[in-house]
PDB file of N, CA and C in Angstrom:
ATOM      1  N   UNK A   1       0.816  -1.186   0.000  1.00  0.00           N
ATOM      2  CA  UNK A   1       0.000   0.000   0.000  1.00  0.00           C
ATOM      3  C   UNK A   1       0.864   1.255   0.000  1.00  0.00           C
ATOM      4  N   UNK A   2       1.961   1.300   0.649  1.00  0.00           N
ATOM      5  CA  UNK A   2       2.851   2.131   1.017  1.00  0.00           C
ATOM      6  C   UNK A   2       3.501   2.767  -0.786  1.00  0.00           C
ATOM      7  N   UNK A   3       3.566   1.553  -1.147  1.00  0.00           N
ATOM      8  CA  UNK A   3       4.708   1.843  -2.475  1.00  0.00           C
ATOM      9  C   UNK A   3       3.625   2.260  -3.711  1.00  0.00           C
ATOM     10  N   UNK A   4       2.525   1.925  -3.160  1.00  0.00           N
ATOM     11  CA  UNK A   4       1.038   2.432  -4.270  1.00  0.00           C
ATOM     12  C   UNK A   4       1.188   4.202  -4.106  1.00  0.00           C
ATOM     13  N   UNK A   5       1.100   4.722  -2.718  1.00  0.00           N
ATOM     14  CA  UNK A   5       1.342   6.013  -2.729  1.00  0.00           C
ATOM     15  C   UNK A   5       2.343   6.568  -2.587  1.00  0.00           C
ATOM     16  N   UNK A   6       3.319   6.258  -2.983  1.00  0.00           N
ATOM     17  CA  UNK A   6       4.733   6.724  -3.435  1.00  0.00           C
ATOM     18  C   UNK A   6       4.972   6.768  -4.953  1.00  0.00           C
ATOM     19  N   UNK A   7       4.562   6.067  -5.183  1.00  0.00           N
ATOM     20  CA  UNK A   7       4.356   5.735  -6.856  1.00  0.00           C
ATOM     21  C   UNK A   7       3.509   7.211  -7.197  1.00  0.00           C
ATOM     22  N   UNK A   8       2.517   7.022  -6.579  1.00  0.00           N
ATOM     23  CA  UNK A   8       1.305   8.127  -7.110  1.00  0.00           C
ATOM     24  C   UNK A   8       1.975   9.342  -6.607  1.00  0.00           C
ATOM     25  N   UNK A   9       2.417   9.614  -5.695  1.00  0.00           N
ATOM     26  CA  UNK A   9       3.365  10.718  -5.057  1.00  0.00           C
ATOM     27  C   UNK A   9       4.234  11.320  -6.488  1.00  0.00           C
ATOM     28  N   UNK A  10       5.120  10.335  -7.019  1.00  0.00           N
ATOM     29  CA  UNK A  10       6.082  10.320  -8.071  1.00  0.00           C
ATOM     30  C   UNK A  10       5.513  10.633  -9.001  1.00  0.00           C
ATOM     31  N   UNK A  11       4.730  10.165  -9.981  1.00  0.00           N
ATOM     32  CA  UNK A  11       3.743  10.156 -10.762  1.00  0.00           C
ATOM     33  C   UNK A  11       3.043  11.983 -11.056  1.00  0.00           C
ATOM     34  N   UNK A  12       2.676  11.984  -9.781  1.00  0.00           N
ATOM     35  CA  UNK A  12       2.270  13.413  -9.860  1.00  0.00           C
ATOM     36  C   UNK A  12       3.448  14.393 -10.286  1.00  0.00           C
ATOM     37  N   UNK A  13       4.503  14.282  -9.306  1.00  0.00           N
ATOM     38  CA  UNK A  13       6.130  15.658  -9.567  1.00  0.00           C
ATOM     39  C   UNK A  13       6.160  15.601 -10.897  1.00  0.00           C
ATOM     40  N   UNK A  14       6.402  13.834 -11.420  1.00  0.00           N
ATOM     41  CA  UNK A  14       6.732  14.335 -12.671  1.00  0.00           C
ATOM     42  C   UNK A  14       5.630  14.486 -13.676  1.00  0.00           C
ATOM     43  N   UNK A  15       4.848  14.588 -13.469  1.00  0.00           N
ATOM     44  CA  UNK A  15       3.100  15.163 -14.578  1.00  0.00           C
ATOM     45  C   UNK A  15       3.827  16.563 -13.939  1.00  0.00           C
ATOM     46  N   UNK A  16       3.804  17.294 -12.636  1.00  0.00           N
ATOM     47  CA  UNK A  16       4.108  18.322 -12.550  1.00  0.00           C
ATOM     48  C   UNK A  16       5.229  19.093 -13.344  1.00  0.00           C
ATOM     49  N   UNK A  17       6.361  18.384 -12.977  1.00  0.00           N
ATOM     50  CA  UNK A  17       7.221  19.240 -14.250  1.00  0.00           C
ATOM     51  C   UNK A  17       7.287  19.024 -15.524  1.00  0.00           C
ATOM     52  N   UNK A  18       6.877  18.114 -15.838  1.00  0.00           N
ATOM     53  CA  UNK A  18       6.379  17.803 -17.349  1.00  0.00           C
ATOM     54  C   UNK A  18       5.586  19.037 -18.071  1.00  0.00           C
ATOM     55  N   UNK A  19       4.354  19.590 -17.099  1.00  0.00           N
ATOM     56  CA  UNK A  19       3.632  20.892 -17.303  1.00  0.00           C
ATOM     57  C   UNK A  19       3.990  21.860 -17.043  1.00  0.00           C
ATOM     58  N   UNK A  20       4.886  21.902 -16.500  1.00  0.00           N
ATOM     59  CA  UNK A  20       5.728  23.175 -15.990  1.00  0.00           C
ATOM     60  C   UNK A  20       6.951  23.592 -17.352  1.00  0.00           C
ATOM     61  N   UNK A  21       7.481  22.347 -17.812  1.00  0.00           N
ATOM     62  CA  UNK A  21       8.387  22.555 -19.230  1.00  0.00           C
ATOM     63  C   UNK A  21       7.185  22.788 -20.011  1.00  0.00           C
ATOM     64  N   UNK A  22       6.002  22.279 -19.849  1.00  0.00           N
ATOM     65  CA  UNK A  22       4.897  22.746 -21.278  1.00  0.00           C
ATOM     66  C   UNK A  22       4.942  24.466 -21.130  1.00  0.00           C
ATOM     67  N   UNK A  23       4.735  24.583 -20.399  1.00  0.00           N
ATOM     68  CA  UNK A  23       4.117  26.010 -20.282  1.00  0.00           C
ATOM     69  C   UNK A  23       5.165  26.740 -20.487  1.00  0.00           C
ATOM     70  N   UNK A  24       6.580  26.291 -20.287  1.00  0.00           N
ATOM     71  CA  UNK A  24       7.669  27.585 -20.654  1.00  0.00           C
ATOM     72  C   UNK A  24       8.024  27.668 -21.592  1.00  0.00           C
ATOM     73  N   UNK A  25       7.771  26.657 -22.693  1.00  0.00           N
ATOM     74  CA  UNK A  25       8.000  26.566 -23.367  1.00  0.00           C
ATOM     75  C   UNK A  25       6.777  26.908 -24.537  1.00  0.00           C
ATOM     76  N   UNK A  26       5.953  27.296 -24.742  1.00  0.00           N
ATOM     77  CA  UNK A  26       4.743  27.327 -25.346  1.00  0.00           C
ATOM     78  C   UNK A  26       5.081  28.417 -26.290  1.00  0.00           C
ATOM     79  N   UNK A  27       4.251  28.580 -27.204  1.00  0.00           N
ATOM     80  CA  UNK A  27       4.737  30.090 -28.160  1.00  0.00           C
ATOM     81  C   UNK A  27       4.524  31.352 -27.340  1.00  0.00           C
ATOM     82  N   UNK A  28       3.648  31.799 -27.042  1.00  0.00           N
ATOM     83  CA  UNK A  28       3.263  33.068 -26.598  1.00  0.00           C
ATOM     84  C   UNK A  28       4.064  33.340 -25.723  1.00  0.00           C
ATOM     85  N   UNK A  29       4.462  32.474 -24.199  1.00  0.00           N
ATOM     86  CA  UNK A  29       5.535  32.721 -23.538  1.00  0.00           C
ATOM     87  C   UNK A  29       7.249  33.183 -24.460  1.00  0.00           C
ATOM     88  N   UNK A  30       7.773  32.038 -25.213  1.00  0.00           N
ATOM     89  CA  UNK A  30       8.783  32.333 -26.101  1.00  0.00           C
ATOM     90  C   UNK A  30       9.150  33.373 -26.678  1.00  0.00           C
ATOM     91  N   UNK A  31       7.682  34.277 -26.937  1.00  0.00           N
ATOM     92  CA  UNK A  31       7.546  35.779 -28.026  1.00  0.00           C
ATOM     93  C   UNK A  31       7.937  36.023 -26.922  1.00  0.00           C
ATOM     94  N   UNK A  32       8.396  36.448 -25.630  1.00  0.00           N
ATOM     95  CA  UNK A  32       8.762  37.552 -24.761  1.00  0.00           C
ATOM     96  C   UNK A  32      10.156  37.322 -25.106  1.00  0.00           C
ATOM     97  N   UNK A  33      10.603  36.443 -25.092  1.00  0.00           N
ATOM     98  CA  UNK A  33      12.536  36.307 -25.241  1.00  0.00           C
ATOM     99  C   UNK A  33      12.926  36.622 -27.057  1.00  0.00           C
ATOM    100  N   UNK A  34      12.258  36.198 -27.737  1.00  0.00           N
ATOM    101  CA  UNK A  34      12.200  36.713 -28.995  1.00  0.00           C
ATOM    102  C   UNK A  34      12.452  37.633 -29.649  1.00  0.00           C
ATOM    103  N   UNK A  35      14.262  38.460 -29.460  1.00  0.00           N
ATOM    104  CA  UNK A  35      14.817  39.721 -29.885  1.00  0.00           C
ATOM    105  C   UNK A  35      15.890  39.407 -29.909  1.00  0.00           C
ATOM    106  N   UNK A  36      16.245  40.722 -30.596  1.00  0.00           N
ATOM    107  CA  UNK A  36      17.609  40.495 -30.668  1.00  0.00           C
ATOM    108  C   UNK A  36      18.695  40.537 -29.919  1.00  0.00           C
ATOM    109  N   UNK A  37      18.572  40.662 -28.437  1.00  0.00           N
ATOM    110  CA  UNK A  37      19.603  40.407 -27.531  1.00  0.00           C
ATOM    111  C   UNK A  37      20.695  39.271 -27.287  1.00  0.00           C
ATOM    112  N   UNK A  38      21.584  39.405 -26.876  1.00  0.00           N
ATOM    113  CA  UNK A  38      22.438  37.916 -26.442  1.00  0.00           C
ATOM    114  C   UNK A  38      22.688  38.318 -25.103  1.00  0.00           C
ATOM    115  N   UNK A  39      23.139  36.966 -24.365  1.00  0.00           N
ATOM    116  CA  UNK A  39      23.498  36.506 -23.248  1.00  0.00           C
ATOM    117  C   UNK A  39      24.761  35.798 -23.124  1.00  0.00           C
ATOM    118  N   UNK A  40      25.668  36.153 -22.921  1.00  0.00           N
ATOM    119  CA  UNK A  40      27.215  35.651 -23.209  1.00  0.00           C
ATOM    120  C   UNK A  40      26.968  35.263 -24.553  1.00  0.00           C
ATOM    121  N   UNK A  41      27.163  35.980 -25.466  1.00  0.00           N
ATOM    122  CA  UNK A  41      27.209  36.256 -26.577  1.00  0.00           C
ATOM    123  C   UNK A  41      26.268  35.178 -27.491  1.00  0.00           C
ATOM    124  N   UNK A  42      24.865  34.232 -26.919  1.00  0.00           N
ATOM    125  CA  UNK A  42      23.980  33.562 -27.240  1.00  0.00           C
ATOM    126  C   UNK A  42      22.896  34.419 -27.060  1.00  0.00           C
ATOM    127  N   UNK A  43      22.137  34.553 -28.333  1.00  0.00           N
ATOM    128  CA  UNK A  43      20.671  34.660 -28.533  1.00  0.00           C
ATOM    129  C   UNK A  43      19.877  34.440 -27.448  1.00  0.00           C
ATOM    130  N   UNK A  44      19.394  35.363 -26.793  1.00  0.00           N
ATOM    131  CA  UNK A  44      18.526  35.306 -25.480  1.00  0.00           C
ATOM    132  C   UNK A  44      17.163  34.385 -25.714  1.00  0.00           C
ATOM    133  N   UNK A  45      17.142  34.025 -26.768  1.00  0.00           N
ATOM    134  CA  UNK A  45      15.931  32.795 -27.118  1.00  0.00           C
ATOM    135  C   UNK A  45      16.373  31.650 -27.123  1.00  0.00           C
ATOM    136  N   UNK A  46      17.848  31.472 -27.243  1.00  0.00           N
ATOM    137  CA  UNK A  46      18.271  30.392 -27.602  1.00  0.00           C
ATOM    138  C   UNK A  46      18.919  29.824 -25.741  1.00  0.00           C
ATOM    139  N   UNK A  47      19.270  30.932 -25.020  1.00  0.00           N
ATOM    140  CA  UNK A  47      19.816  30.361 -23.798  1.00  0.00           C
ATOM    141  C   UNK A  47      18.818  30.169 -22.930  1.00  0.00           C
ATOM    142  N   UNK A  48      17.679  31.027 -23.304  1.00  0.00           N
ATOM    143  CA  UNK A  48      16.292  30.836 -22.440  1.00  0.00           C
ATOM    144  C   UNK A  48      16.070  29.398 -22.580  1.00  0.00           C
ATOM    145  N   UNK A  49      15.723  29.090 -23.637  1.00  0.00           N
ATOM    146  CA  UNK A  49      15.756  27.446 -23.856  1.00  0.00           C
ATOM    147  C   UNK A  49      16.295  26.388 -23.502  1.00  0.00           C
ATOM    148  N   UNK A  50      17.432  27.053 -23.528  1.00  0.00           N
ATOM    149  CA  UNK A  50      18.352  25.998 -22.865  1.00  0.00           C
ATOM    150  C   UNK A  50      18.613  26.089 -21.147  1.00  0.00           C
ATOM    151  N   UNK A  51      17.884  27.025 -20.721  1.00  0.00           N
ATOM    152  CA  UNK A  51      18.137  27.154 -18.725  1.00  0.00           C
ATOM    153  C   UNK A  51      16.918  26.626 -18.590  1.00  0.00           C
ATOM    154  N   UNK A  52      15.641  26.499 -19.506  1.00  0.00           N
ATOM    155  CA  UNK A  52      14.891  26.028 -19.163  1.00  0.00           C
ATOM    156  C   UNK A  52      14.424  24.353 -19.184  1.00  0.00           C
ATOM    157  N   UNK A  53      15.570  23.742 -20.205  1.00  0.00           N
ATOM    158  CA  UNK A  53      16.128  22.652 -20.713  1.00  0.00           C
ATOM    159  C   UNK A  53      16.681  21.958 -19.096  1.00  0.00           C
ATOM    160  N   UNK A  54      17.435  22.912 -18.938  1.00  0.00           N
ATOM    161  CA  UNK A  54      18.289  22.483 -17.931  1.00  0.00           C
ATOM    162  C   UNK A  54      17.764  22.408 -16.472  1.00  0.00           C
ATOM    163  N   UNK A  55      16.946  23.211 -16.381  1.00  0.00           N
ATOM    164  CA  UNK A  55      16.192  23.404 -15.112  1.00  0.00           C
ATOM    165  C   UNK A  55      15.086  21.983 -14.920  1.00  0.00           C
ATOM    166  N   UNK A  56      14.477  21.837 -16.256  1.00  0.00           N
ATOM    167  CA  UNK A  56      13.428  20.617 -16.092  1.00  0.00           C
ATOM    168  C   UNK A  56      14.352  18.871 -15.973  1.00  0.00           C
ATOM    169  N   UNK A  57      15.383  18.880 -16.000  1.00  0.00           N
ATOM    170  CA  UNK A  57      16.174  18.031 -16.234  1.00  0.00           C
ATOM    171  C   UNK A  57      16.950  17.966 -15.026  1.00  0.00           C
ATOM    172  N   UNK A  58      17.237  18.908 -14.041  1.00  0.00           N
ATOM    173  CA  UNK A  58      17.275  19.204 -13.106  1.00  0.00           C
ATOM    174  C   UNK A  58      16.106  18.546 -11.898  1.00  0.00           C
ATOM    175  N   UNK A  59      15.047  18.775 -12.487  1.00  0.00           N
ATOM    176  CA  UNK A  59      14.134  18.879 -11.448  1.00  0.00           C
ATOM    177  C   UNK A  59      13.701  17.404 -11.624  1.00  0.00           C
ATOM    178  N   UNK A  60      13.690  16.933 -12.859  1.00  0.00           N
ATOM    179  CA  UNK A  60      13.727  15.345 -12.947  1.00  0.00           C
ATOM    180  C   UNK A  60      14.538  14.398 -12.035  1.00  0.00           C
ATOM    181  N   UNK A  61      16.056  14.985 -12.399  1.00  0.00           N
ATOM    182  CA  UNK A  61      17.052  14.103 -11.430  1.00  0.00           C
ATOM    183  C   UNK A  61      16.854  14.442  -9.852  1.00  0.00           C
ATOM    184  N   UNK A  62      16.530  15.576  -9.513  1.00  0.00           N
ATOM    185  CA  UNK A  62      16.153  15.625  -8.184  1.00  0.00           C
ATOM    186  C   UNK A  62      14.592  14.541  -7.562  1.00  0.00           C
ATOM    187  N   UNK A  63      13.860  14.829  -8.258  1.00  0.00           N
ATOM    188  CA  UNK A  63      12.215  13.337  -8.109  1.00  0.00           C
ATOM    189  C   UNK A  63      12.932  12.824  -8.059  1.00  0.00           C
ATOM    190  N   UNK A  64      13.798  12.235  -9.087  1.00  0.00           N
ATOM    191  CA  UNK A  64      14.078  10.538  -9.436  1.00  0.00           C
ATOM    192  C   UNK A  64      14.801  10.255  -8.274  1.00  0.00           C
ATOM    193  N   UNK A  65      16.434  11.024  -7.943  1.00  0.00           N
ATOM    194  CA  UNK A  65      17.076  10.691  -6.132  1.00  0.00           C
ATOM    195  C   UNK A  65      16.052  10.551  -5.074  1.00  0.00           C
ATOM    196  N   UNK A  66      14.987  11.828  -4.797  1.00  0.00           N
ATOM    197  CA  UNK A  66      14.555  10.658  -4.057  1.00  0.00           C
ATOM    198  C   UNK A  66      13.688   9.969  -3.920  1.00  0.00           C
ATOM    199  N   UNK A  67      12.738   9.405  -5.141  1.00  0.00           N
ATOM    200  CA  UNK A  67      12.285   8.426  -4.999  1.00  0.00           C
ATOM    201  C   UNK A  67      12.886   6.704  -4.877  1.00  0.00           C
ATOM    202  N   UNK A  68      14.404   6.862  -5.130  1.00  0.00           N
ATOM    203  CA  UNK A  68      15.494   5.572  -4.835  1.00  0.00           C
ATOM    204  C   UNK A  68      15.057   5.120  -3.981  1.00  0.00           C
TER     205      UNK A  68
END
């Protein structure tokens, strides 16, 4: 019973950040980074993407430790 709601516990974080990368990633959000700026000399659309890449991938390996 225990490992039924741990499972479902798990289950949920990652539906959670799963929707959390949907939404930052969506068009209408994107049009805000969408200029011509850089960020250490990368396209502020292009590093947005990628911290946000990194952040959900992040937040994956953190669920996944501790659900071990």
């Amino acid at each position: 019973m225990a490992e039924s709601r741990d499972d479902e516990q798990l289950s949920l974080r990652l539906s959670a950040v799963a929707a959390l990368g949907f939404v930052l990633i969506v068009p209408p959000f994107l049009a805000r980074f969408d200029h011509t700026g850089q960020v250490f000399g990368i396209p502020v659309l292009w590093a947005y993407l990628f911290l946000v890449w990194a952040i959900v991938i992040g937040l994956v390996a953190v669920i996944g430790g501790r659900s071990g």
